[in-house]
N, C-alpha and C. Protein backbone atom coordinates (compact mmCIF):
# COMPACT_ATOMS: atom_id res chain seq x y z
N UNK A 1 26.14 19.05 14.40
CA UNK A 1 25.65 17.70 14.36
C UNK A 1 24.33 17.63 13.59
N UNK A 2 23.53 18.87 13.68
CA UNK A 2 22.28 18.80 12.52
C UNK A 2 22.64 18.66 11.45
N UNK A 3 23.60 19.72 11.28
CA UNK A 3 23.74 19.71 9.46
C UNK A 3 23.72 18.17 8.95
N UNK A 4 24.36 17.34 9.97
CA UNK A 4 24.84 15.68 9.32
C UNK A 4 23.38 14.99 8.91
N UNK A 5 22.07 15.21 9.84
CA UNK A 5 21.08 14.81 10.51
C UNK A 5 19.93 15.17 8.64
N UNK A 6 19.26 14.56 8.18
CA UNK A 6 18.76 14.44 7.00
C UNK A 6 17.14 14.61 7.69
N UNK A 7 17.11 14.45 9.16
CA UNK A 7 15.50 14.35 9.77
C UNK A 7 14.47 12.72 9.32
N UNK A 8 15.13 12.39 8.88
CA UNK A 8 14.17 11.30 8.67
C UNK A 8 15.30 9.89 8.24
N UNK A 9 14.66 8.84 8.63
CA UNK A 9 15.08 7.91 9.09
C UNK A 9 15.55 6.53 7.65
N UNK A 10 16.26 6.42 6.76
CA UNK A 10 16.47 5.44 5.85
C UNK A 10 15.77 4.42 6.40
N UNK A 11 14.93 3.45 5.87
CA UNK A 11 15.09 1.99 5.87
C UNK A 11 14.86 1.27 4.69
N UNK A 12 15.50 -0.16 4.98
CA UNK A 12 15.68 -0.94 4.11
C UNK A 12 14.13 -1.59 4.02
N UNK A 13 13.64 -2.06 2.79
CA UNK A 13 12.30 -2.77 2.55
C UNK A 13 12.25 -3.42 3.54
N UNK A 14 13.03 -4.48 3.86
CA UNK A 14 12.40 -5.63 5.17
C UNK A 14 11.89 -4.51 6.10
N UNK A 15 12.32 -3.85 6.37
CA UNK A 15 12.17 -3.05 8.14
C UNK A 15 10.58 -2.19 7.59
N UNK A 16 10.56 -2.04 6.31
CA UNK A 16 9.53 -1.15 5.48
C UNK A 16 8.19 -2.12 6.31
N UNK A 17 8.14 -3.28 5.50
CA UNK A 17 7.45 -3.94 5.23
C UNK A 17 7.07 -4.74 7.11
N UNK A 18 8.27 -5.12 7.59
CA UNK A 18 8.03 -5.26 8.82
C UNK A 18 6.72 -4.38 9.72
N UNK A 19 7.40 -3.52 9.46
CA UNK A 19 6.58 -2.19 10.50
C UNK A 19 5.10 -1.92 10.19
N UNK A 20 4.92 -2.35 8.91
CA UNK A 20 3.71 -2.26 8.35
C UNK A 20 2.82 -3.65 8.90
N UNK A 21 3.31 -4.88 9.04
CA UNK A 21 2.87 -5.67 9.71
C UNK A 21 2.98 -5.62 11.58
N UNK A 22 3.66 -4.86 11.59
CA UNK A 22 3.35 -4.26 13.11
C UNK A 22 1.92 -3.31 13.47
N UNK A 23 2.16 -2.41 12.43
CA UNK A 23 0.90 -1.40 12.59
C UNK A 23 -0.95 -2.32 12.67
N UNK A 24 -0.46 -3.23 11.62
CA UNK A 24 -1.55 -4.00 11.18
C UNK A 24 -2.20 -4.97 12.40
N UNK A 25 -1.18 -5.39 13.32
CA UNK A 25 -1.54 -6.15 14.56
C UNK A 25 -1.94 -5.08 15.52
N UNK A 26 -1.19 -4.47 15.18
CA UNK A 26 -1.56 -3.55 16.57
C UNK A 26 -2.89 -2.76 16.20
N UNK A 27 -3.50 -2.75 15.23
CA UNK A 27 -4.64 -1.97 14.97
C UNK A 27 -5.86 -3.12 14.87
N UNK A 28 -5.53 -4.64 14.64
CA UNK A 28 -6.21 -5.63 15.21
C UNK A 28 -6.46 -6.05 16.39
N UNK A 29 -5.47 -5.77 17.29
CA UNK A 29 -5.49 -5.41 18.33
C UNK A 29 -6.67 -4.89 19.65
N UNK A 30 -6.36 -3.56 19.02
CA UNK A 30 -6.88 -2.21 19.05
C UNK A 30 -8.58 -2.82 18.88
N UNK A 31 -8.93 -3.00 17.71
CA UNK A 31 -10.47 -3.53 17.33
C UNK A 31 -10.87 -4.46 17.69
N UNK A 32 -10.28 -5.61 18.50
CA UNK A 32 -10.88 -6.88 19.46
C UNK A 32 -11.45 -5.93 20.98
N UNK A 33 -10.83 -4.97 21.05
CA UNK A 33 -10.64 -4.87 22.33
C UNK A 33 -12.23 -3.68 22.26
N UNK A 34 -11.98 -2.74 21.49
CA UNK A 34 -13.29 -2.07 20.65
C UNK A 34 -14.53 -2.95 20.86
N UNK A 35 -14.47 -4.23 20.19
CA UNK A 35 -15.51 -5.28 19.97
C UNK A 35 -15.90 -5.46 21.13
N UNK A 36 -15.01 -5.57 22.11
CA UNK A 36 -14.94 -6.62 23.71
C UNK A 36 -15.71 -5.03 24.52
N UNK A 37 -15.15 -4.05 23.95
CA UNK A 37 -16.48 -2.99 24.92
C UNK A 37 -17.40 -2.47 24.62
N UNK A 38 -17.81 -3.19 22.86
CA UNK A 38 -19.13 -2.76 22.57
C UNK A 38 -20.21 -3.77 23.47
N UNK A 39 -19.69 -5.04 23.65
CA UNK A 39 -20.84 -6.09 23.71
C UNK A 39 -20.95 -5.55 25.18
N UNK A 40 -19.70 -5.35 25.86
CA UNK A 40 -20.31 -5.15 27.07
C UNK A 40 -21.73 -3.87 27.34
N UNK A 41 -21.42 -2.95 26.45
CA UNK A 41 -22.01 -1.46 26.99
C UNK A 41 -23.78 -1.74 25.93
N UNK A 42 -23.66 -2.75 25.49
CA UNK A 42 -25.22 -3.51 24.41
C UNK A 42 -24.56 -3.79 23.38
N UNK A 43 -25.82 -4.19 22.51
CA UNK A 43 -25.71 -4.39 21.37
C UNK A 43 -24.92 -3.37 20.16
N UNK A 44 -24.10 -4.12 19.23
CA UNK A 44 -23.15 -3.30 18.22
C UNK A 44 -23.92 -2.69 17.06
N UNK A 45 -23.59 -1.41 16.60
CA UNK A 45 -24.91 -0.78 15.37
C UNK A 45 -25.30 -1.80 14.39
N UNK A 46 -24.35 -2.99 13.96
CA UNK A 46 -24.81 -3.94 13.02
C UNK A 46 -26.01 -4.67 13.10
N UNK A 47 -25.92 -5.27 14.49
CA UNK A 47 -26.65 -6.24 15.64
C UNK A 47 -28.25 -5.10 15.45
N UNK A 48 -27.93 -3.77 15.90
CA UNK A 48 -29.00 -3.02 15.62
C UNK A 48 -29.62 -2.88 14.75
N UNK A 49 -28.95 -2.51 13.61
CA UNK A 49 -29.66 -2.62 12.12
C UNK A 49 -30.70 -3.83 11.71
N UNK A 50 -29.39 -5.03 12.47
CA UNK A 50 -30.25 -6.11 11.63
C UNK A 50 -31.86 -6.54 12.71
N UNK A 51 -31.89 -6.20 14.23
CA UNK A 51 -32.78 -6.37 14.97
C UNK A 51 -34.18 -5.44 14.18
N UNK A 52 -33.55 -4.12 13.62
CA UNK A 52 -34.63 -3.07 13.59
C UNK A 52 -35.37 -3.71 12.04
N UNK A 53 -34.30 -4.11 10.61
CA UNK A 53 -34.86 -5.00 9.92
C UNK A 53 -35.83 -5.91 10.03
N UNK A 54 -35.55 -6.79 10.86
CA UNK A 54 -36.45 -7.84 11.22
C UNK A 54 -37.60 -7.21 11.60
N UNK A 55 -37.09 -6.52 12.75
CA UNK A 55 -38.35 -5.59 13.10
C UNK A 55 -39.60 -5.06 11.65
N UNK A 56 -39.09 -4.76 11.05
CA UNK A 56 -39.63 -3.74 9.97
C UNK A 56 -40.54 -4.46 9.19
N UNK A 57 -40.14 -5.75 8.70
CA UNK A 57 -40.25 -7.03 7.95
C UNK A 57 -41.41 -7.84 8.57
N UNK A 58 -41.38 -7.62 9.84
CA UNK A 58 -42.24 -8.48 10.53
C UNK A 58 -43.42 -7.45 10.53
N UNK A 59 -43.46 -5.93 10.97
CA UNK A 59 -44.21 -5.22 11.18
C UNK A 59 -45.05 -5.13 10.11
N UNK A 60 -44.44 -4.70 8.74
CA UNK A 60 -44.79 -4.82 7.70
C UNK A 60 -46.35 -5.71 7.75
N UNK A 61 -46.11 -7.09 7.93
CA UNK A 61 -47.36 -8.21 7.56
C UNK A 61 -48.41 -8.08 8.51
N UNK A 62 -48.23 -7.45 9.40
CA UNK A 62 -49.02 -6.80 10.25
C UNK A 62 -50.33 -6.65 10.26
N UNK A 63 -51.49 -7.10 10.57
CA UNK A 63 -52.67 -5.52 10.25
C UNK A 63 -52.93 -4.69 11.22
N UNK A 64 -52.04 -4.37 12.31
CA UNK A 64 -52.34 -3.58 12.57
C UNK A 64 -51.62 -2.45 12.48
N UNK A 65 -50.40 -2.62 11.30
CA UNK A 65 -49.39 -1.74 11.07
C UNK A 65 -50.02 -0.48 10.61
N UNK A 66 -49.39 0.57 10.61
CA UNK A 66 -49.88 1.89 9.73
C UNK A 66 -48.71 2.68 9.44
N UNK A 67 -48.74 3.02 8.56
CA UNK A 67 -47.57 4.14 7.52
C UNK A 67 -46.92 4.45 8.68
N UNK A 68 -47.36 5.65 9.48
CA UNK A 68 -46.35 6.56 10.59
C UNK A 68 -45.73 5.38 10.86
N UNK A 69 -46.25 4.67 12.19
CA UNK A 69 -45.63 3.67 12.75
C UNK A 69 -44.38 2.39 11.72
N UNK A 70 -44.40 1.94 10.15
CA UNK A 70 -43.75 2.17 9.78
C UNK A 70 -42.52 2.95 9.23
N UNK A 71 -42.94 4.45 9.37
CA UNK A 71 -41.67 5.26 8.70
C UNK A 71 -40.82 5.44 10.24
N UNK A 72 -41.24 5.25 11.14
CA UNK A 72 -40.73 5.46 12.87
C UNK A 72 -39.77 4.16 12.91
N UNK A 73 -39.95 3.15 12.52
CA UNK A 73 -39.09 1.80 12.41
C UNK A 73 -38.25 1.85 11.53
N UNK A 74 -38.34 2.64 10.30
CA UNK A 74 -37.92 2.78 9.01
C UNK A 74 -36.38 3.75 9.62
N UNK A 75 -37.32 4.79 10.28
CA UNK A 75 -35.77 5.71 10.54
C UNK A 75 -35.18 5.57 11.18
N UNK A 76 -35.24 4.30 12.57
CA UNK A 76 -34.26 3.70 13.43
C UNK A 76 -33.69 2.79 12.51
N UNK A 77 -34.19 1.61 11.45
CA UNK A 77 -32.83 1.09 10.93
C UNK A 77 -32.06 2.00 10.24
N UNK A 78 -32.49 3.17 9.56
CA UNK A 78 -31.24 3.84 8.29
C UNK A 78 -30.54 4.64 9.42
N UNK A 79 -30.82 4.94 10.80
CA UNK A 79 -29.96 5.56 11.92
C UNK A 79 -28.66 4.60 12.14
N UNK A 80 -29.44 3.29 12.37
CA UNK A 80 -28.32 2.13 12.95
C UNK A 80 -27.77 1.65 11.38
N UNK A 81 -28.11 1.93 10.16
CA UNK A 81 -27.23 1.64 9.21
C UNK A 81 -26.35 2.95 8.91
N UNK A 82 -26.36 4.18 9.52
CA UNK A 82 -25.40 5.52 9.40
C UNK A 82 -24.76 5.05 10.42
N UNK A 83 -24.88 4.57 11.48
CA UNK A 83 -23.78 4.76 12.86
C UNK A 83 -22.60 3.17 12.45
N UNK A 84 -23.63 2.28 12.29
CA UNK A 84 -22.75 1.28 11.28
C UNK A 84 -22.02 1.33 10.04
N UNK A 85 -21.97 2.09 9.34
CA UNK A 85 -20.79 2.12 8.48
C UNK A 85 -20.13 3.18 8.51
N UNK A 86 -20.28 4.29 10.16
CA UNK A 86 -19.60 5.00 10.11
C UNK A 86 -18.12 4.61 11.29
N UNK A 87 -18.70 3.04 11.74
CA UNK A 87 -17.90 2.61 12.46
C UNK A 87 -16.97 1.55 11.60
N UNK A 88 -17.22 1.29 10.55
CA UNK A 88 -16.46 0.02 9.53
C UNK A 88 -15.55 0.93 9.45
N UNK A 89 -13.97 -0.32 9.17
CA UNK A 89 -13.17 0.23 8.22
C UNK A 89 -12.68 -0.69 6.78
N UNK A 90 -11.86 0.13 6.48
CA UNK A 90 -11.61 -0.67 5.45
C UNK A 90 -10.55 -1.71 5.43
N UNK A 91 -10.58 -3.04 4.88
CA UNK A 91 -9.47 -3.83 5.52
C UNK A 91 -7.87 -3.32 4.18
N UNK A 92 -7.24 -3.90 5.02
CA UNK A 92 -6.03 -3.18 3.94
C UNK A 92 -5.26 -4.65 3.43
N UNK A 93 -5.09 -4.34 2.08
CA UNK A 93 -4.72 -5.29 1.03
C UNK A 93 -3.37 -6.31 1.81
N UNK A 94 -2.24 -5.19 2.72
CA UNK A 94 -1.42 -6.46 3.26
C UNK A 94 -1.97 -7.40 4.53
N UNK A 95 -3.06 -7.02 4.81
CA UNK A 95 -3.88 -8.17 5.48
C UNK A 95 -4.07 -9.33 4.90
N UNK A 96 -4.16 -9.31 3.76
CA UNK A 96 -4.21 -10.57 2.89
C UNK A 96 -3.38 -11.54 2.76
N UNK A 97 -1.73 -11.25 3.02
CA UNK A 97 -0.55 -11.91 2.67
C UNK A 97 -0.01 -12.06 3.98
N UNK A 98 1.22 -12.79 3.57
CA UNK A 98 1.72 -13.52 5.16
C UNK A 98 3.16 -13.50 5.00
N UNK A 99 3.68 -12.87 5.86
CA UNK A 99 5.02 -12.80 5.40
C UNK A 99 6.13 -13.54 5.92
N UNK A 100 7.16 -14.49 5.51
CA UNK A 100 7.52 -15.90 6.17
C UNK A 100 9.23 -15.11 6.76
């Protein structure tokens, strides 16, 4: 009965293309739910970045700012801009289209 058995499965484009819009929900899915336990557990690395920016910007005009105490603000945003785009993905091109 192996010999008949090719191991892998024919399909026709619709079922191709189907499944690929399956994967795509289900991995949207997947990332609401991601989202829904970042807010709970704090703020998301983006949210961070952009708090520590402001931060930086504001500190900046300061007088009572000084270098250290800038480069200390400096290396918490480029931290929360590494943990943030190590959490992005990339969106995929059949996200774009809609299939009737």
């Amino acid at each position: 009965m192996d010999t008949n058995d090719p191991g892998y499965q024919i399909l026709s484009d619709d079922e191709i293309v189907r499944n690929l819009f399956e994967e795509d929900e289900t991995e949207e899915e997947e990332n609401e739910t991601d989202d829904l336990t970042e807010g709970e557990n704090g703020p998301s690395h983006s949210e961070a970045f952009d708090a520590f920016d402001l931060a930086f910007k504001w500190f900046e005009r300061q007088e009572e700012s000084n270098t250290t105490q800038l480069l200390q603000l400096r290396r918490l945003r480029d931290l929360a801009a590494l943990k943030r785009k190590s959490t992005m993905k990339q969106t995929k091109i059949s996200s774009f289209f809609k299939i009737k």
